[in-house]
Protein backbone atom coordinates (compact mmCIF):
# COMPACT_ATOMS: atom_id res chain seq x y z
CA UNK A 1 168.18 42.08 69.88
CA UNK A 2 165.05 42.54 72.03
CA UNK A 3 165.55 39.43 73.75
CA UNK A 4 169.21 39.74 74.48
CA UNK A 5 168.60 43.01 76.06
CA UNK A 6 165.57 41.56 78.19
CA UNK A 7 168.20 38.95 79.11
CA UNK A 8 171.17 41.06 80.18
CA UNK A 9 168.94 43.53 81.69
CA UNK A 10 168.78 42.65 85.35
CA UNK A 11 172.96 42.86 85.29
CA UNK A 12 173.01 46.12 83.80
CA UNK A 13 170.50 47.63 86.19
CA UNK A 14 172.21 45.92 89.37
CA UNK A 15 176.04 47.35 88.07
CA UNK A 16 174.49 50.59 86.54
CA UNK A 17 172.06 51.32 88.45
CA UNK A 18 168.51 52.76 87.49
CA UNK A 19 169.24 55.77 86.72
CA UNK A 20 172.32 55.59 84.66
CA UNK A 21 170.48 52.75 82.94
CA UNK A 22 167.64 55.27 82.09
CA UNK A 23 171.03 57.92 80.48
CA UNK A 24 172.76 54.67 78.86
CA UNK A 25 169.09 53.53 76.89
CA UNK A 26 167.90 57.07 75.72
CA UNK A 27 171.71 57.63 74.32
CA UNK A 28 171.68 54.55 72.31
CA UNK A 29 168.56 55.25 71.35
CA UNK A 30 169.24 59.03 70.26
CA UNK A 31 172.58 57.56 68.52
CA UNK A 32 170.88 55.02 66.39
CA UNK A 33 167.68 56.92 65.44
CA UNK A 34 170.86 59.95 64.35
CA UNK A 35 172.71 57.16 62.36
CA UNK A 36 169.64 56.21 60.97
CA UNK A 37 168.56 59.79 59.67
CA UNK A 38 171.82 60.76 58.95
CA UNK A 39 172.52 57.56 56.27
CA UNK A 40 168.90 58.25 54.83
CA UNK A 41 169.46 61.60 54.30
CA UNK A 42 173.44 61.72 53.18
CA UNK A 43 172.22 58.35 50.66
CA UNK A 44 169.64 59.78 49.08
CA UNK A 45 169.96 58.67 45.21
CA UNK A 46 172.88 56.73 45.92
CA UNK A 47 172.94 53.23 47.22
CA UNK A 48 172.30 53.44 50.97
CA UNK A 49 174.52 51.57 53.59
CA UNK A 50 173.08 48.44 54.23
CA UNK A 51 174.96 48.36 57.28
CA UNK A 52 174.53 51.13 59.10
CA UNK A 53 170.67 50.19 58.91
CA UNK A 54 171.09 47.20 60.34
CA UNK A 55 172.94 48.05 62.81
CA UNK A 56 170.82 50.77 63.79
CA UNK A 57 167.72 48.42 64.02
CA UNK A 58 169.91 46.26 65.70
CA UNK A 59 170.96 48.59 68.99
CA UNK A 60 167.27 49.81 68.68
CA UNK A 61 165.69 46.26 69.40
CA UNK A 62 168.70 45.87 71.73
CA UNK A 63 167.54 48.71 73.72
CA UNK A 64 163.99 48.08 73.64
CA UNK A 65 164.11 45.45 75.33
CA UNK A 66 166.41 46.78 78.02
CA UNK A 67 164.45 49.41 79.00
CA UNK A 68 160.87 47.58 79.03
CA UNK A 69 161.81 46.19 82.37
CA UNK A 70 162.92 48.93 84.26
CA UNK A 71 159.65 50.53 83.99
CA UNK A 72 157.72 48.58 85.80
CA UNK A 73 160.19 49.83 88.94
CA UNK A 74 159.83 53.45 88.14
CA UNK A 75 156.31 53.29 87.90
CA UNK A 76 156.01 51.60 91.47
CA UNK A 77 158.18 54.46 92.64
CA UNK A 78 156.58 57.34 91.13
CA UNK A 79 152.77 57.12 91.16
CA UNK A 80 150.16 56.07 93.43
CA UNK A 81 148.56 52.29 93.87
CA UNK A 82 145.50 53.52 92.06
CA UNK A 83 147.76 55.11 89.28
CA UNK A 84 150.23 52.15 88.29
CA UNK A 85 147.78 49.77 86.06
CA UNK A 86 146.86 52.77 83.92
CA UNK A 87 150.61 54.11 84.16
CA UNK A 88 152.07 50.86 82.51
CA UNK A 89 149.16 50.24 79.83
CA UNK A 90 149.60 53.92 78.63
CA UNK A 91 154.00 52.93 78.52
CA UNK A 92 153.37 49.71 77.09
CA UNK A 93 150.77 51.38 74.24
CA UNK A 94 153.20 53.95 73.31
CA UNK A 95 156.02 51.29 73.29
CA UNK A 96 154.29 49.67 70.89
CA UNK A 97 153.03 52.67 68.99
CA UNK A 98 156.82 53.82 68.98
CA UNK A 99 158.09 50.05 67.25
CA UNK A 100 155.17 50.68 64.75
CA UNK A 101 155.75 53.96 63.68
CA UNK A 102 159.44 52.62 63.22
CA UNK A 103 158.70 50.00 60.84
CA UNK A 104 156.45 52.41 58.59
CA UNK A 105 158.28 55.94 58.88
CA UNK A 106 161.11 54.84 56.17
CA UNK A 107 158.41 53.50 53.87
CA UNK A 108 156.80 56.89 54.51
CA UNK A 109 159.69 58.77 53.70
CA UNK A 110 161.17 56.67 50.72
CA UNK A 111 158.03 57.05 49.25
CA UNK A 112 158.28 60.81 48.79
CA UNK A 113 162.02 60.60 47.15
């Protein structure tokens, strides 16, 4: 999914816009993450949808790598010369920190059940 979105990326961003690329990423972000919490929560003791996981994980990596690019742009718009090599290590970090935390959070929280 990550490199799909990576791919398509530039199109989106040219038809969208940055901006309404920005709204369309954090929505399909908030949607899957819901999905996801919502089928771990309502399938608790039964058998859990396979499906919905997947497809959650699916748009997630999709999105990922959709909005990795556009960053780079808001960061040359927003802060200072000085500012941007920082600015981008601390979004790429926390990127990264966000992917990891999503691979060990249901682990985490299976555990306890």
């Amino acid at each position: 999914g990550n490199v799909a979105g990576t791919f398509i990326e530039p199109w989106l961003e040219e038809g969208l816009g940055q901006r309404n690329l920005f709204i369309l990423v954090s929505f399909l972000l908030v949607a899957a993450a819901s999905i996801s919490f919502w089928n771990l929560n309502v399938f608790v003791g039964i058998a859990r949808n396979y499906q919905w996981e997947s497809a959650c994980l699916t748009v997630t990596g999709f999105v990922q790598g959709i909005a990795q690019c556009p960053t780079v742009n808001v960061v040359n718009r927003w802060f200072k010369i000085e500012e941007r090599s920082m600015c981008i290590g601390i979004i790429m970090n926390m990127n990264n920190v966000g992917i990891g935390l999503a691979y060990l959070a249901p682990g985490i929280i299976m555990d306890d059940v």
